[in-house]
PDB file of N, CA and C in Angstrom:
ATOM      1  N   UNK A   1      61.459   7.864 149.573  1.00  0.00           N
ATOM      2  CA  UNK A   1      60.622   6.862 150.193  1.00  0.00           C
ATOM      3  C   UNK A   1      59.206   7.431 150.281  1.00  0.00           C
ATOM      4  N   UNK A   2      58.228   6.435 149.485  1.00  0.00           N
ATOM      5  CA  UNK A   2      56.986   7.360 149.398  1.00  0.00           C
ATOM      6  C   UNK A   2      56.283   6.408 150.591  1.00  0.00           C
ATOM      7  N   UNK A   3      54.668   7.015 150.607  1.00  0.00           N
ATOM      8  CA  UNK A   3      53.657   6.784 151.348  1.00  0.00           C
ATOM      9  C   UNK A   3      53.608   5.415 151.811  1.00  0.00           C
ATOM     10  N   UNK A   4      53.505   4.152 150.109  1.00  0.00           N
ATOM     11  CA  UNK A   4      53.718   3.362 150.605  1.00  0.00           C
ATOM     12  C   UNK A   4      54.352   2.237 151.216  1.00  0.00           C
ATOM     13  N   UNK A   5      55.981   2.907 150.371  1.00  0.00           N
ATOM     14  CA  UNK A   5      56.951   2.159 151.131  1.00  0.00           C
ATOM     15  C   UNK A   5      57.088   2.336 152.925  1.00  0.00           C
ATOM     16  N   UNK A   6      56.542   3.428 153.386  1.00  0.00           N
ATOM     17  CA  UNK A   6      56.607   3.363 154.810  1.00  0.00           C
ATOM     18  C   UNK A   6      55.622   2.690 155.164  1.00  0.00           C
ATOM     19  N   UNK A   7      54.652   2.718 154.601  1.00  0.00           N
ATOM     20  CA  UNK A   7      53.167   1.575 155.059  1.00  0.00           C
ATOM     21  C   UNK A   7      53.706   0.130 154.700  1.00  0.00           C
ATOM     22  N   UNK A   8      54.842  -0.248 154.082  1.00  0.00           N
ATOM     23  CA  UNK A   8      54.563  -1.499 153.740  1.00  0.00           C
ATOM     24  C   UNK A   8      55.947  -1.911 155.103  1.00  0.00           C
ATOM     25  N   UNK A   9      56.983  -1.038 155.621  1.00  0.00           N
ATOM     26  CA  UNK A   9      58.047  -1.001 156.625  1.00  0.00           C
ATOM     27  C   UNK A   9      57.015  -1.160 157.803  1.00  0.00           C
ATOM     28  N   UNK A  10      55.754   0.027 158.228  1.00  0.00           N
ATOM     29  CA  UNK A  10      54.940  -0.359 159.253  1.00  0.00           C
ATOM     30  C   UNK A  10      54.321  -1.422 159.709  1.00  0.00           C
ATOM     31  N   UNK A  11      54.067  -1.890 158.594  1.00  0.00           N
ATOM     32  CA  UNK A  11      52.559  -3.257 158.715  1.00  0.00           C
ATOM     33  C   UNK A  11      53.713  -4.489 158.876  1.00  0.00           C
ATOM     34  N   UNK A  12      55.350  -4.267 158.396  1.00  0.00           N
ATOM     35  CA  UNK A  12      55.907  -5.497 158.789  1.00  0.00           C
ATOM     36  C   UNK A  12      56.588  -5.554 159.915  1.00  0.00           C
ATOM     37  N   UNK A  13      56.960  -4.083 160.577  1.00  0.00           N
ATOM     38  CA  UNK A  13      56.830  -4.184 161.978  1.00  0.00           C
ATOM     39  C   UNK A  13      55.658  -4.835 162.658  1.00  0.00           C
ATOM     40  N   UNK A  14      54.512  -4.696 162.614  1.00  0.00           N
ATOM     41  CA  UNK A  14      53.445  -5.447 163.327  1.00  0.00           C
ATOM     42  C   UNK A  14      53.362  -6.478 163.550  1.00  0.00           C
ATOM     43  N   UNK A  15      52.928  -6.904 161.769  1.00  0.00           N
ATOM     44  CA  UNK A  15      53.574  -8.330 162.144  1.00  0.00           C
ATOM     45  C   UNK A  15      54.500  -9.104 162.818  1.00  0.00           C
ATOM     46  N   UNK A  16      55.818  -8.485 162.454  1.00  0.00           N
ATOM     47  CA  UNK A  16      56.753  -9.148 163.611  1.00  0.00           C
ATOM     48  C   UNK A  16      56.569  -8.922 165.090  1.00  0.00           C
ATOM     49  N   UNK A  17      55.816  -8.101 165.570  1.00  0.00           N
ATOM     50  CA  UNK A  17      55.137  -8.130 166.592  1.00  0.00           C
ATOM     51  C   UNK A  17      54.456  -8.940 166.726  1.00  0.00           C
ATOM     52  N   UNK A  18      53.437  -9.647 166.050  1.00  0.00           N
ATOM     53  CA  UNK A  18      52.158 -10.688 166.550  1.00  0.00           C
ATOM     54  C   UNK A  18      53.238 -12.188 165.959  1.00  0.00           C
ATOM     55  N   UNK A  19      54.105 -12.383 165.029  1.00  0.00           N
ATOM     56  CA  UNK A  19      54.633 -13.287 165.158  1.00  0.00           C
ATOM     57  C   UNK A  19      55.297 -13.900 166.348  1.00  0.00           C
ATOM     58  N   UNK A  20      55.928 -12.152 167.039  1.00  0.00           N
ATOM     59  CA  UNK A  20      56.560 -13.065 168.550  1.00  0.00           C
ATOM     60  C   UNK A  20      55.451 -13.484 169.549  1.00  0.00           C
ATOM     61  N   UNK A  21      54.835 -13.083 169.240  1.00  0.00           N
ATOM     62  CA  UNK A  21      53.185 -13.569 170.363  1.00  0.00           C
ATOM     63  C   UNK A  21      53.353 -15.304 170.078  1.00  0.00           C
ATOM     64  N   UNK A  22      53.569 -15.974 169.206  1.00  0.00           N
ATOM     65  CA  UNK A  22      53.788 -17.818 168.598  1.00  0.00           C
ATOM     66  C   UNK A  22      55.178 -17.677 170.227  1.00  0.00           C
ATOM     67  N   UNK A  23      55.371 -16.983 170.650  1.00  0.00           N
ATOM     68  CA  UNK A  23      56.569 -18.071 172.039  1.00  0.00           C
ATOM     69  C   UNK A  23      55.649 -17.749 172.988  1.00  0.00           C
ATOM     70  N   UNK A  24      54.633 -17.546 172.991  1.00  0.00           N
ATOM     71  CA  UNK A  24      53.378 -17.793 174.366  1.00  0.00           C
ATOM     72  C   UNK A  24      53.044 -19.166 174.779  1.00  0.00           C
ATOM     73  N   UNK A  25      53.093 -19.656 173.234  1.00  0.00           N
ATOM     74  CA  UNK A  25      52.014 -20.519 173.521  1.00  0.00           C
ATOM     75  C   UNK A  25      53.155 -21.958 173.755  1.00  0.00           C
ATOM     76  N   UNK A  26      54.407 -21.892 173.064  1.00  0.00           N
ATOM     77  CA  UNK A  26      55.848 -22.737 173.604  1.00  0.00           C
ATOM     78  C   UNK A  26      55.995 -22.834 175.301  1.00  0.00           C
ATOM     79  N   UNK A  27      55.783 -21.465 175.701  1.00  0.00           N
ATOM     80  CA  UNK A  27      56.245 -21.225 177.287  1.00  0.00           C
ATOM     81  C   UNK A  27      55.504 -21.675 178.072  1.00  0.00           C
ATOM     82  N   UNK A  28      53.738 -21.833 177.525  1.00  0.00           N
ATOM     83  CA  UNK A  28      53.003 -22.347 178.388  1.00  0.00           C
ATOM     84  C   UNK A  28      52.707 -23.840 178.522  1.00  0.00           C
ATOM     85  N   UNK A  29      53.273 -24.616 177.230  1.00  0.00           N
ATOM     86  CA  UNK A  29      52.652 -25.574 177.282  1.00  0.00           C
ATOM     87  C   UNK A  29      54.310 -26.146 177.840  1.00  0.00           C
ATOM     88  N   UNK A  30      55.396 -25.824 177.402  1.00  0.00           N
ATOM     89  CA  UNK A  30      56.318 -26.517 178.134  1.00  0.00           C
ATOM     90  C   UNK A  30      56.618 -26.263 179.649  1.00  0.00           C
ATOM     91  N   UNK A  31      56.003 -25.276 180.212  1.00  0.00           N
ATOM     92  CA  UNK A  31      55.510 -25.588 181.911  1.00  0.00           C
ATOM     93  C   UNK A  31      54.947 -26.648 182.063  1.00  0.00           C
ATOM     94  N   UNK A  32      53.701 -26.547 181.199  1.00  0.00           N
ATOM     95  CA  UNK A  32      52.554 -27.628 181.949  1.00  0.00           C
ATOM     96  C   UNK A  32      53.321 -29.262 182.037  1.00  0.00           C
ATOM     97  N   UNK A  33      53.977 -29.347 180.741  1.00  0.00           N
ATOM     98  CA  UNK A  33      54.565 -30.605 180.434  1.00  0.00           C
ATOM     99  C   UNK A  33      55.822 -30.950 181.850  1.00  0.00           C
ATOM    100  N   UNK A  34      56.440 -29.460 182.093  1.00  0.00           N
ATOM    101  CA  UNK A  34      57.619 -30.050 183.322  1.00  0.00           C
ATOM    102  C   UNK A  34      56.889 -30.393 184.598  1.00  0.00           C
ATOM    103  N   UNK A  35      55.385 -29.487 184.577  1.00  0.00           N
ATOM    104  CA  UNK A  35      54.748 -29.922 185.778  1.00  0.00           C
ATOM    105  C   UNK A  35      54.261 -31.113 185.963  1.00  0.00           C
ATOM    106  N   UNK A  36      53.392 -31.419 184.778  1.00  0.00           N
ATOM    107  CA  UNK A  36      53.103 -32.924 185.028  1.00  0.00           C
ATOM    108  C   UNK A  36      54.076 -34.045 185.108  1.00  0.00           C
ATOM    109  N   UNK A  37      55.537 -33.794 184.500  1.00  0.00           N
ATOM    110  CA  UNK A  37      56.886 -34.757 184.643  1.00  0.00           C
ATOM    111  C   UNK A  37      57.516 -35.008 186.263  1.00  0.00           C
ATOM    112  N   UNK A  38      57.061 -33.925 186.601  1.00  0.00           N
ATOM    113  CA  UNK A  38      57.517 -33.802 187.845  1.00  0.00           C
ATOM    114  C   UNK A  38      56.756 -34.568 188.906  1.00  0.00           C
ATOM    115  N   UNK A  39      55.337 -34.288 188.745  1.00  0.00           N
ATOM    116  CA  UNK A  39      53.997 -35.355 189.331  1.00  0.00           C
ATOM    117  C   UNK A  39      54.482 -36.760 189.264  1.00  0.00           C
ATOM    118  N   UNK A  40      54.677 -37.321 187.667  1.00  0.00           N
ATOM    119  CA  UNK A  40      54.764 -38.617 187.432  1.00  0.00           C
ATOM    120  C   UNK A  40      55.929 -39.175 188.254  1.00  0.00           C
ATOM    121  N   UNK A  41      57.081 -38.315 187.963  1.00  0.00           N
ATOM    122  CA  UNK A  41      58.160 -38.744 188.801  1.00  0.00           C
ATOM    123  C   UNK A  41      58.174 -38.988 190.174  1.00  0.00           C
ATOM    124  N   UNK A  42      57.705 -38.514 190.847  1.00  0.00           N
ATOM    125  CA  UNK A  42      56.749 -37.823 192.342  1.00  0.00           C
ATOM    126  C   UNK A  42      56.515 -39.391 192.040  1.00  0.00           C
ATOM    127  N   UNK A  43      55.348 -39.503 191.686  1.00  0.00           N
ATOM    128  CA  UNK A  43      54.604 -41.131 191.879  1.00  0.00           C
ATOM    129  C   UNK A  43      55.582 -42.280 191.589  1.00  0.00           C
ATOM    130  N   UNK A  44      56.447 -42.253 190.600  1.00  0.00           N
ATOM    131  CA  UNK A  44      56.569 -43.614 190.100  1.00  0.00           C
ATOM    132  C   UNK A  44      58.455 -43.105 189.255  1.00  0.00           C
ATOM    133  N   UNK A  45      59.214 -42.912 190.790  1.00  0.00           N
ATOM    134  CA  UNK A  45      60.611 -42.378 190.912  1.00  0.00           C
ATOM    135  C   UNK A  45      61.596 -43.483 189.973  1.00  0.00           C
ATOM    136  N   UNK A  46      60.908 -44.705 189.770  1.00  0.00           N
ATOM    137  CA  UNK A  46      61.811 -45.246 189.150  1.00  0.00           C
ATOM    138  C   UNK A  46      61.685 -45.372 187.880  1.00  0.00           C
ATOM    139  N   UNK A  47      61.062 -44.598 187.201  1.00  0.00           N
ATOM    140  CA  UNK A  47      60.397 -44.166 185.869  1.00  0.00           C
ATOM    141  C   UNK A  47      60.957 -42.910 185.533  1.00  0.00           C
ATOM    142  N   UNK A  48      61.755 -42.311 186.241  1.00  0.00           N
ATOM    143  CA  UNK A  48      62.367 -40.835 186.256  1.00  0.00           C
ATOM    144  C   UNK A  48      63.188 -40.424 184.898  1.00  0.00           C
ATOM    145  N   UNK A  49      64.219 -41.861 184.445  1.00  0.00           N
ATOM    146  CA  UNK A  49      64.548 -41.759 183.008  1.00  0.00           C
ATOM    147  C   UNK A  49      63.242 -41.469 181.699  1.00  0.00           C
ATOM    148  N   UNK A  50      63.187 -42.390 181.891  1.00  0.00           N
ATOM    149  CA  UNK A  50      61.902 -42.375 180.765  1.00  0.00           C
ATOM    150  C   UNK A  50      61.039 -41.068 180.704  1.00  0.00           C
ATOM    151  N   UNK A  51      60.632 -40.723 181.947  1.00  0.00           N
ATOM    152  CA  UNK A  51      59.574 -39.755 182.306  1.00  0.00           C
ATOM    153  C   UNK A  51      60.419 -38.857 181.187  1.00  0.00           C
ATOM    154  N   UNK A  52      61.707 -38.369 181.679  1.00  0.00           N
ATOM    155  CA  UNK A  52      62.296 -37.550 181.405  1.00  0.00           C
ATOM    156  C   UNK A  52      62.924 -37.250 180.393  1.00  0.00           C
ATOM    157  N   UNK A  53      62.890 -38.303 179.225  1.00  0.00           N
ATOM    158  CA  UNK A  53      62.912 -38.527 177.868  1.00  0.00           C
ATOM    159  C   UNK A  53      62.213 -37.946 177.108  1.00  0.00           C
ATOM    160  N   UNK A  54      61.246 -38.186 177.248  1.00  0.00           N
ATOM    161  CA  UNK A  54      59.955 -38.487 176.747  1.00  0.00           C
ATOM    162  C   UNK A  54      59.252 -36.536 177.178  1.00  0.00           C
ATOM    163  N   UNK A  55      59.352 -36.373 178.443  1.00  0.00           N
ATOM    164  CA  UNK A  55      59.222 -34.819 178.293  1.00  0.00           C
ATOM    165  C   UNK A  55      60.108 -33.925 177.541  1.00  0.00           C
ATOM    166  N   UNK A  56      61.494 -34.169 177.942  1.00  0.00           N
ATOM    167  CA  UNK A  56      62.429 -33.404 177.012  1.00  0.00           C
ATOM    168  C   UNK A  56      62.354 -33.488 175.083  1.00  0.00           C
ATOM    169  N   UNK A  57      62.020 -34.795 174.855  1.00  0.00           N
ATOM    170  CA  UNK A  57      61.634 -34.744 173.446  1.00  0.00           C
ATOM    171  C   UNK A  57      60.108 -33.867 173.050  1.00  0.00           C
ATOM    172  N   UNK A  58      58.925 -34.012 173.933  1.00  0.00           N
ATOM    173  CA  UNK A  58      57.871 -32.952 174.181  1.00  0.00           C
ATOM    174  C   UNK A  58      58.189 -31.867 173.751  1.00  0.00           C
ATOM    175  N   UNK A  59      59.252 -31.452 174.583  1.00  0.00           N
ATOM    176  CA  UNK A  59      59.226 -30.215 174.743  1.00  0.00           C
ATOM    177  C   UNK A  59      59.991 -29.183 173.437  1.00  0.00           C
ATOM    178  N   UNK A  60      61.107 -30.555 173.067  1.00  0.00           N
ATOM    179  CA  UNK A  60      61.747 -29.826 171.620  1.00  0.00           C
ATOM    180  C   UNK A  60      61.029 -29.493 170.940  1.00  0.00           C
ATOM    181  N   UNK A  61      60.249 -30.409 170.608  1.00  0.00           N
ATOM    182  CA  UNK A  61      58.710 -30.313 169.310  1.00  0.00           C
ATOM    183  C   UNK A  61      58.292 -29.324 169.558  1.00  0.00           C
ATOM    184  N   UNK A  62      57.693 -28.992 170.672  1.00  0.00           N
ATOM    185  CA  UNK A  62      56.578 -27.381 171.259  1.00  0.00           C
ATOM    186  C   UNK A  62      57.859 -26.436 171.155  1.00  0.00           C
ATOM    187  N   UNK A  63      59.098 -26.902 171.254  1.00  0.00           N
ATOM    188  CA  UNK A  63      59.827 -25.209 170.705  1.00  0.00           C
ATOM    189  C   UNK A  63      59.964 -24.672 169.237  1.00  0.00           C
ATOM    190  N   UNK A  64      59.790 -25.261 168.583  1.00  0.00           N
ATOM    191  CA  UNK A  64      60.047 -24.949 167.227  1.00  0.00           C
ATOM    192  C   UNK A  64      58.912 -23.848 166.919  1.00  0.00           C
ATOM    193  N   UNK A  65      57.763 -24.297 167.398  1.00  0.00           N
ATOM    194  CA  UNK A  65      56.846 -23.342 167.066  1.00  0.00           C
ATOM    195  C   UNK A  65      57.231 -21.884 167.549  1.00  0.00           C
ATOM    196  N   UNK A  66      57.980 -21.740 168.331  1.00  0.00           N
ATOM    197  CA  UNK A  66      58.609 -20.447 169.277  1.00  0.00           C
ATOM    198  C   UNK A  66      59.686 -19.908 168.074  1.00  0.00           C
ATOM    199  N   UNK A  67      60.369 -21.253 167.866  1.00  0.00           N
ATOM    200  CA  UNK A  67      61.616 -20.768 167.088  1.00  0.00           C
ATOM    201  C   UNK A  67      61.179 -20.165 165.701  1.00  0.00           C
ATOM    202  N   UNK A  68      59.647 -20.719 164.941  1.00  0.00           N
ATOM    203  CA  UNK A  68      59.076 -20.243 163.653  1.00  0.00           C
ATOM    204  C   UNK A  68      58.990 -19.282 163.700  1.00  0.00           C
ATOM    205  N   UNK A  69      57.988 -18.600 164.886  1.00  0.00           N
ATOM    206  CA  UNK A  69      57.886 -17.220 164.802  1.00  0.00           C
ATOM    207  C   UNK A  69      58.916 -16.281 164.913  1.00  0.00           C
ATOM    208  N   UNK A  70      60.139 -16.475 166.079  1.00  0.00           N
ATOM    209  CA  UNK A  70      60.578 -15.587 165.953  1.00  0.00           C
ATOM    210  C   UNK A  70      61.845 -15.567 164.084  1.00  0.00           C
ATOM    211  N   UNK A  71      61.444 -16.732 163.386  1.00  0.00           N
ATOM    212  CA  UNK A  71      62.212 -16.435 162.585  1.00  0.00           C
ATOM    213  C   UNK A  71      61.081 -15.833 161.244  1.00  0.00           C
ATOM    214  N   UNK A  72      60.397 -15.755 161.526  1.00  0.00           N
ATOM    215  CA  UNK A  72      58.910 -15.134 160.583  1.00  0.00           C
ATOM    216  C   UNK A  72      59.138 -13.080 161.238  1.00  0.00           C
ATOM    217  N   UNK A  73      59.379 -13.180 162.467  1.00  0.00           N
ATOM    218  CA  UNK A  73      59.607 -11.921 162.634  1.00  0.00           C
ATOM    219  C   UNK A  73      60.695 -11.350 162.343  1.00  0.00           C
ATOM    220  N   UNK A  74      61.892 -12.224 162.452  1.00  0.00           N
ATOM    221  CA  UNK A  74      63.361 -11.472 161.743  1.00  0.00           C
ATOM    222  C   UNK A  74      63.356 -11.301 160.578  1.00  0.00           C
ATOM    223  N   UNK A  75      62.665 -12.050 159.542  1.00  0.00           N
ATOM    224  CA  UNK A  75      62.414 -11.911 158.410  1.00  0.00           C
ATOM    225  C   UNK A  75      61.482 -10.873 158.095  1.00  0.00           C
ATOM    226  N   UNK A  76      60.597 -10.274 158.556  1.00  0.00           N
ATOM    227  CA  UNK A  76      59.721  -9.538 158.371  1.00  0.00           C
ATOM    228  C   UNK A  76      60.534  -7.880 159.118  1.00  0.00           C
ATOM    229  N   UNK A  77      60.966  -7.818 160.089  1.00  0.00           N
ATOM    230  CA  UNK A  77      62.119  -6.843 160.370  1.00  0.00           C
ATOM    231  C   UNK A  77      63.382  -6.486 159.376  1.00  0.00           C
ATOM    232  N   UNK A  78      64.086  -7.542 158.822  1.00  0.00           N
ATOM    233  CA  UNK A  78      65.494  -7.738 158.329  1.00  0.00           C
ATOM    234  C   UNK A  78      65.304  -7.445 156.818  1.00  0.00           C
ATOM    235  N   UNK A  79      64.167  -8.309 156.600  1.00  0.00           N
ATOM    236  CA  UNK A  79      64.200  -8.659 154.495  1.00  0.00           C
ATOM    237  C   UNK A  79      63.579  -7.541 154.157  1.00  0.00           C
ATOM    238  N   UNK A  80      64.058  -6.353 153.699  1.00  0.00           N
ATOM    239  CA  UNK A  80      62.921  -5.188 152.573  1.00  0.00           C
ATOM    240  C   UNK A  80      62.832  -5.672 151.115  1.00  0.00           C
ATOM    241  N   UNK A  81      61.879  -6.661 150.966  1.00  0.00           N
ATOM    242  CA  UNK A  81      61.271  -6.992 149.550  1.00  0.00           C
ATOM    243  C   UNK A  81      61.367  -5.588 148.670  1.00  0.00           C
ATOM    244  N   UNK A  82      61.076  -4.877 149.138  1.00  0.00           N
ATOM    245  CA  UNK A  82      60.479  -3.599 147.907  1.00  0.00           C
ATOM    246  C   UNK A  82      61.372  -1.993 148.372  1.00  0.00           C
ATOM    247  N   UNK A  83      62.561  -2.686 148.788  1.00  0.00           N
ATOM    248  CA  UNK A  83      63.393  -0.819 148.929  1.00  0.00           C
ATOM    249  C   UNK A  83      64.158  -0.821 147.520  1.00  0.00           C
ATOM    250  N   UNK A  84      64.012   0.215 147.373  1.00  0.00           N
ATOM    251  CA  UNK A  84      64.637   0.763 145.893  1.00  0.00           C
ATOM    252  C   UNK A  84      66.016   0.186 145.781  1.00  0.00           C
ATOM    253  N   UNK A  85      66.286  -0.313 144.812  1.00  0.00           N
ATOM    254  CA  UNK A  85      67.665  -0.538 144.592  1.00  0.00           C
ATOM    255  C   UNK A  85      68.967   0.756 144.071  1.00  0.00           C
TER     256      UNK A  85
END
């Protein structure tokens, strides 16, 4: 294993490091979304289905982006493109 096969094992550790940084931005925005569901409901209790539809489908959408990265980082951990056969 030369120089740059360990440089090319390093730099895809990293990456899979800054790929898991993509479930920050899932965690924050699906707070904000239960907080404001919770407000609406608060106001207008007989809207509580719907409210609650309608956030839970929100919120699937904003996970995927969580779920990309961490599958951009298993791939970048798991797959060695270039180890010797």
């Amino acid at each position: 294993m030369g120089f740059d096969q360990n440089f090319i094992y390093g730099c895809s550790a990293i990456g899979a490091g800054l790929a898991l940084i993509a479930g920050v931005g899932p965690g924050v925005g699906q707070g904000i979304a239960a907080g404001h569901a919770a407000a609406a409901v608060g106001r207008n209790p007989g809207a509580k289905g719907d409210i609650t539809s309608t956030m839970l489908l929100g919120q699937a959408v904003a996970e995927t982006t969580g779920l990309y990265g961490l599958l951009v980082a298993m791939l970048l951990m798991f797959v060695k493109p270039f180890k010797a056969a």
